[in-house]
N, C-alpha and C. Protein backbone atom coordinates (compact mmCIF):
# COMPACT_ATOMS: atom_id res chain seq x y z
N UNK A 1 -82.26 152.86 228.79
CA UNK A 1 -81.89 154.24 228.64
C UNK A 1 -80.59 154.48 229.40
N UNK A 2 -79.79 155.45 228.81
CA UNK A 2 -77.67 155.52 229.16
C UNK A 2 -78.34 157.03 229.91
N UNK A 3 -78.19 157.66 230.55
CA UNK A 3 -77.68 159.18 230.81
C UNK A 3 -76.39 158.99 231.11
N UNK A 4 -75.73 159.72 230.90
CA UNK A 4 -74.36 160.62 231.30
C UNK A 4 -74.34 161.90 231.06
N UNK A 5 -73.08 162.59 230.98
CA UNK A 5 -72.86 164.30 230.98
C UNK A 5 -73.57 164.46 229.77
N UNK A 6 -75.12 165.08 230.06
CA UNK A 6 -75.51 165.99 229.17
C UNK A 6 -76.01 165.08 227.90
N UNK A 7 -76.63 163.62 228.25
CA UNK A 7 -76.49 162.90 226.67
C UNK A 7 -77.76 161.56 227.76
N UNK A 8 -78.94 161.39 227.03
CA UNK A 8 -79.25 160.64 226.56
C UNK A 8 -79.56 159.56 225.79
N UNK A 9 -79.32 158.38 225.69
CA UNK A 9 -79.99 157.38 224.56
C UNK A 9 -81.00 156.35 224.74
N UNK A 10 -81.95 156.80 223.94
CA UNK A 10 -83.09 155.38 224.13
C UNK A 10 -82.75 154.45 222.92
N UNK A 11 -82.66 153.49 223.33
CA UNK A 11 -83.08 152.21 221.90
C UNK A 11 -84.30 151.98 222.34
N UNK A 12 -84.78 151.47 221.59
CA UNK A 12 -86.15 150.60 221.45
C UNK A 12 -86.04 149.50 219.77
N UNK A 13 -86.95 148.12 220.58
CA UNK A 13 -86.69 147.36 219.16
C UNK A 13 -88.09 146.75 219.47
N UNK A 14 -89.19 146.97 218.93
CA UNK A 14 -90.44 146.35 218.60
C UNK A 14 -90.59 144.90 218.31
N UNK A 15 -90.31 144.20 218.02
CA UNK A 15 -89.89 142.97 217.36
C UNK A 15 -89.79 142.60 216.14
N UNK A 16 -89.95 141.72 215.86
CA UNK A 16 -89.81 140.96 214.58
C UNK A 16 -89.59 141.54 213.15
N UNK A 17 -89.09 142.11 212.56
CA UNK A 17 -89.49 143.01 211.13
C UNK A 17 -89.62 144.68 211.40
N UNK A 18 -89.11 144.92 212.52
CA UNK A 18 -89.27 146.27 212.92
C UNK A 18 -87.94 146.88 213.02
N UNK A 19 -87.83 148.47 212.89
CA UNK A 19 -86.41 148.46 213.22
C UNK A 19 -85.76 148.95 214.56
N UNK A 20 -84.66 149.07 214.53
CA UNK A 20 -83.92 148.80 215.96
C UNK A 20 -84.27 150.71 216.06
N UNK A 21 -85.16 151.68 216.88
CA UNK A 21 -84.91 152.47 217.15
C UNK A 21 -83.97 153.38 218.16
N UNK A 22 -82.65 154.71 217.63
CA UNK A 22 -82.39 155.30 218.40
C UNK A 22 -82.44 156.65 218.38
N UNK A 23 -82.73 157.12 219.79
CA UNK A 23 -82.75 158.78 220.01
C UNK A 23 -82.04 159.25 221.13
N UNK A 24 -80.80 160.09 220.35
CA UNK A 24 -79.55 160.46 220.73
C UNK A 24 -80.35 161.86 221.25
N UNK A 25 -80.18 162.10 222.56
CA UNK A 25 -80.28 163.76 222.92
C UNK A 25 -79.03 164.15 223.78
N UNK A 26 -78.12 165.06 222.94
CA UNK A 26 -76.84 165.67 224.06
C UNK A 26 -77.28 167.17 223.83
N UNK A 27 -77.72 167.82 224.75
CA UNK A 27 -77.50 169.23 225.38
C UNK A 27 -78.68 169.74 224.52
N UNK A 28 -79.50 169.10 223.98
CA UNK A 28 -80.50 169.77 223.14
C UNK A 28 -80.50 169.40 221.91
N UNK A 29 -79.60 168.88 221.19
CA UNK A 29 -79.59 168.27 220.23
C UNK A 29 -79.93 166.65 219.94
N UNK A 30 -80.78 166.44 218.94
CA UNK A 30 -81.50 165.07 218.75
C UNK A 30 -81.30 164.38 217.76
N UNK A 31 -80.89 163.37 218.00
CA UNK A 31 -80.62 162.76 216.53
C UNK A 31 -81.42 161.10 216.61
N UNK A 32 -82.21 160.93 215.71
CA UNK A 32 -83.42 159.96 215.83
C UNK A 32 -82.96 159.26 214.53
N UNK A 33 -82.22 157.98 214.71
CA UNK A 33 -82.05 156.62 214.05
C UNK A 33 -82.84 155.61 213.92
N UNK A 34 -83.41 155.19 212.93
CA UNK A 34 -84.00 153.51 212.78
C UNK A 34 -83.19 152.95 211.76
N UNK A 35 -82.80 152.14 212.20
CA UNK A 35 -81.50 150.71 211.96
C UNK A 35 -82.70 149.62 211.35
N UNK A 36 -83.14 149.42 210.24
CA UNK A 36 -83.75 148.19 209.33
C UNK A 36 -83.07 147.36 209.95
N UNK A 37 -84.18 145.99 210.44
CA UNK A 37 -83.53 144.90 210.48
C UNK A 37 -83.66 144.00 209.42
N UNK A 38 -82.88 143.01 208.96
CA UNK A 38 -82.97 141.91 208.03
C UNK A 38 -83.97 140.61 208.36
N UNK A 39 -85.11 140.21 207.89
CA UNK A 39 -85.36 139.29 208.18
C UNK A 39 -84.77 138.24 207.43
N UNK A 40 -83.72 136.92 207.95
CA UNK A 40 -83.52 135.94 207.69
C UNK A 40 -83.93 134.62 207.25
N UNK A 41 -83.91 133.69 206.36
CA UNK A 41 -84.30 132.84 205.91
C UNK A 41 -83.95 131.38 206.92
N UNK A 42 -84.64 130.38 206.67
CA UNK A 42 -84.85 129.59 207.20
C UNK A 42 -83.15 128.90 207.93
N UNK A 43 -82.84 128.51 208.68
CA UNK A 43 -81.46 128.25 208.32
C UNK A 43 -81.41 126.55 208.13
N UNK A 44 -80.19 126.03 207.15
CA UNK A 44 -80.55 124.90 206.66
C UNK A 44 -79.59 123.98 207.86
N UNK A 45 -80.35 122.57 207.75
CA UNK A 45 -79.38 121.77 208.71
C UNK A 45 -79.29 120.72 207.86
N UNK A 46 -78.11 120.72 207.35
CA UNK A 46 -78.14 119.66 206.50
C UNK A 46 -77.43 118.46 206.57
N UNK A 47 -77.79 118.12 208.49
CA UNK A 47 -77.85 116.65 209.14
C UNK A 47 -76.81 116.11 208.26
N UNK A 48 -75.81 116.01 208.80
CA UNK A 48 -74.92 114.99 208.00
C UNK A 48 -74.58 113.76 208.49
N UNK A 49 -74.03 112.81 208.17
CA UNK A 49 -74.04 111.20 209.09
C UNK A 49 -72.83 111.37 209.29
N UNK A 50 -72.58 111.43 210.14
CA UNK A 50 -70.74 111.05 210.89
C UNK A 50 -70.41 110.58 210.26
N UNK A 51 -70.84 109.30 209.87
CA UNK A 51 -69.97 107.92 209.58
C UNK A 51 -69.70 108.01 207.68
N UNK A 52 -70.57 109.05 206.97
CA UNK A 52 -69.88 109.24 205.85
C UNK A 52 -68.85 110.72 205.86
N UNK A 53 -68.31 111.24 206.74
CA UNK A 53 -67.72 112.21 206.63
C UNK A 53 -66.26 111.86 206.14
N UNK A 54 -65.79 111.96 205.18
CA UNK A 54 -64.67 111.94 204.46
C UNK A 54 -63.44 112.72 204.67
N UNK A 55 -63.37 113.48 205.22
CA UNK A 55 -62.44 114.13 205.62
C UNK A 55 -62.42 115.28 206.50
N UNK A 56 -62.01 116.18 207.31
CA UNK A 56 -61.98 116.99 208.18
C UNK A 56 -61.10 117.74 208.22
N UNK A 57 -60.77 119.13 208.11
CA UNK A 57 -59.86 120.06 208.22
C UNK A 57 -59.88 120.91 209.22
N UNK A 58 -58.94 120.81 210.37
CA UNK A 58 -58.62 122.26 211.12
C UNK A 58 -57.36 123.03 210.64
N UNK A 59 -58.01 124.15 210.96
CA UNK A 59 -57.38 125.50 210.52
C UNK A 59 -57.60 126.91 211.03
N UNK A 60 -56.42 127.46 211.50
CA UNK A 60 -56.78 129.11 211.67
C UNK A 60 -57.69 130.04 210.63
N UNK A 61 -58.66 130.43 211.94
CA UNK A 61 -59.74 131.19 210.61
C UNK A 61 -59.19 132.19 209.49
N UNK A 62 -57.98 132.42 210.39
CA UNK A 62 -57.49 134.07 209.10
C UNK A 62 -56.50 133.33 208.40
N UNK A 63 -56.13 132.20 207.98
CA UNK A 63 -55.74 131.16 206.86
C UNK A 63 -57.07 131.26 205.74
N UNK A 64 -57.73 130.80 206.29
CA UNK A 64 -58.40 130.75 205.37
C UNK A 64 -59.63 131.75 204.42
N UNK A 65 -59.33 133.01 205.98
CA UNK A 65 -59.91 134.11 205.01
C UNK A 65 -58.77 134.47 203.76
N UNK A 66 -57.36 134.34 204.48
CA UNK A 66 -56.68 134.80 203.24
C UNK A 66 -56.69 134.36 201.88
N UNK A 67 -57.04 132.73 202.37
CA UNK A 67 -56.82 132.04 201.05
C UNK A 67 -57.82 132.36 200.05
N UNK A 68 -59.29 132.93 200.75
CA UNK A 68 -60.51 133.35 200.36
C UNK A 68 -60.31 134.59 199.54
N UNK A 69 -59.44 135.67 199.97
CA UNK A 69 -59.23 136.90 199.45
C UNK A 69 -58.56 136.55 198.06
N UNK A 70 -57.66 135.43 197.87
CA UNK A 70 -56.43 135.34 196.76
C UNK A 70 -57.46 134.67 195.80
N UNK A 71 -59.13 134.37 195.99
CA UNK A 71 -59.55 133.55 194.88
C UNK A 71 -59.98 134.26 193.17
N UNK A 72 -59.71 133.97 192.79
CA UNK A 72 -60.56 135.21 191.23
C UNK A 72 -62.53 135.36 191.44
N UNK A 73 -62.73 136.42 192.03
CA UNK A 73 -64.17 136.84 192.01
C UNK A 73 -64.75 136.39 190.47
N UNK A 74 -63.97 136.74 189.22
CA UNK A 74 -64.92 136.60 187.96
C UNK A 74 -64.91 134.69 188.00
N UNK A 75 -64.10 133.78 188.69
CA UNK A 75 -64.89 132.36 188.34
C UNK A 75 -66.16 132.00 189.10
N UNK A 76 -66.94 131.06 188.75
CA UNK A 76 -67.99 131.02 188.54
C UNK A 76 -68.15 129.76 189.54
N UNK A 77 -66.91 129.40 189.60
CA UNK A 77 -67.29 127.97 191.07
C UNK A 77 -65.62 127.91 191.47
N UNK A 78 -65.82 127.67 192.99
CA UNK A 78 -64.54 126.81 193.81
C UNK A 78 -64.12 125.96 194.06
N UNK A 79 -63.38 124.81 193.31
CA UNK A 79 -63.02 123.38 193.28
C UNK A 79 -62.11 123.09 195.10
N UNK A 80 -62.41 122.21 195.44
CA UNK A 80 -62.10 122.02 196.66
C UNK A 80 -61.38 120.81 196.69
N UNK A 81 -59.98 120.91 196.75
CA UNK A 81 -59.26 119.55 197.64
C UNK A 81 -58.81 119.10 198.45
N UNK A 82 -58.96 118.50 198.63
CA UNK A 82 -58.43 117.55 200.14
C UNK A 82 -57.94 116.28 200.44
N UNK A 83 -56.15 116.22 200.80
CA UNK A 83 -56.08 115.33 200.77
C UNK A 83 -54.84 115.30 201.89
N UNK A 84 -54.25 113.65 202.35
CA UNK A 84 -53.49 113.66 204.08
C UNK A 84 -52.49 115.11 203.60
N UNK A 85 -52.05 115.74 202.94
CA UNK A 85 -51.13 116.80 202.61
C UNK A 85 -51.51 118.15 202.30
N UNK A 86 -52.22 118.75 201.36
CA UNK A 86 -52.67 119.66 201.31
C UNK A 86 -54.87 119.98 201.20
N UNK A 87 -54.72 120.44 201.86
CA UNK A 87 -56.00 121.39 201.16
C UNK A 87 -56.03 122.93 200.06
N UNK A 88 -56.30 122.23 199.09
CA UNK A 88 -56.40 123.35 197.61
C UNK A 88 -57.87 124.15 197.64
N UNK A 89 -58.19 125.51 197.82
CA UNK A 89 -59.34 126.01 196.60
C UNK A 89 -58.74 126.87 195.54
N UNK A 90 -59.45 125.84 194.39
CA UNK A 90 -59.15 126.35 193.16
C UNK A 90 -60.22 127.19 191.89
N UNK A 91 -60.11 127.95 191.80
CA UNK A 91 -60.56 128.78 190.62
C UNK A 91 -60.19 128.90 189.53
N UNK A 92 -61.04 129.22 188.78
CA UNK A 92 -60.30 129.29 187.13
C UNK A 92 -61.27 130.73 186.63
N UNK A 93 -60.70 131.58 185.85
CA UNK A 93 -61.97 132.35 185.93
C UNK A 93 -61.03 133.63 184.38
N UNK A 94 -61.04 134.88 184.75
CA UNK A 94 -60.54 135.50 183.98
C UNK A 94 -59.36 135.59 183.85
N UNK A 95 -58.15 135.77 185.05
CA UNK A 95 -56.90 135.99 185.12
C UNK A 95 -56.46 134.54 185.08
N UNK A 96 -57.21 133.50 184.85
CA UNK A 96 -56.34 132.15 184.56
C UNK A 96 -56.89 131.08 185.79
N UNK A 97 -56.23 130.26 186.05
CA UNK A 97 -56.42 129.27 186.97
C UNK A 97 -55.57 130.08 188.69
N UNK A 98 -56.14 130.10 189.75
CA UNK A 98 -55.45 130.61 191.29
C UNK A 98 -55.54 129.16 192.04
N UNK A 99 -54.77 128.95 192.66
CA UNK A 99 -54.35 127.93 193.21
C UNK A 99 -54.04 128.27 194.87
C-alpha cells in the first residue's frame, strides 16, 4: 500500500489465474481495477546442439525490428538468409516480393 497527499493504492494479486487487483482512493474518490492476467503456455526449449549450429548473427535489436516493420503482413511465410555477407528476410505476398 503507497499513501501520499490525499491518495491511496492497494494492489493485491491472488495468484495464479487471478487478476492483478487495484483500488485507487484520492480525497474520496475510488476507482477499483482488475487487470486479467494471461495464463501462458508451456515454454518450448528446443535444446539445440552447439556443434550443429550453422551460423550466428549479432545485431542491434532496433535493426531488426525495422527490418521486421518493412516485411508484407499479407505473405504467408519469411524466407531467411544467411550468409559471411548479408542476412536477408524475405517475403513475397501481395505487394510483390520485400527484400
Amino acid at each position: 500500500m503507497h499513501t501520499g497527499s490525499g491518495a491511496t493504492l492497494k494492489m493485491t494479486y491472488d495468484g495464479f489465474g487471478e487478476p492483478v487487483k487495484l483500488v485507487l482512493d484520492e480525497d474520496g474518490v475510488i476507482v477499483d481495477i482488475n487487470i486479467h492476467t494471461l495464463s501462458t503456455e508451456e515454454v518450448l526449449d528446443f535444446d539445440f546442439d552447439k556443434d550443429d549450429v550453422t551460423f550466428k548473427v549479432i545485431m542491434k535489436s532496433y535493426m531488426l525490428k525495422e527490418a521486421i516493420k518493412e516485411l508484407d503482413p499479407s505473405s504467408p511465410t519469411v524466407t531467411i538468409t544467411v550468409n559471411s555477407d548479408e542476412f536477408l528476410l524475405i517475403t513475397e505476398g501481395e505487394i510483390g516480393r520485400v527484400v
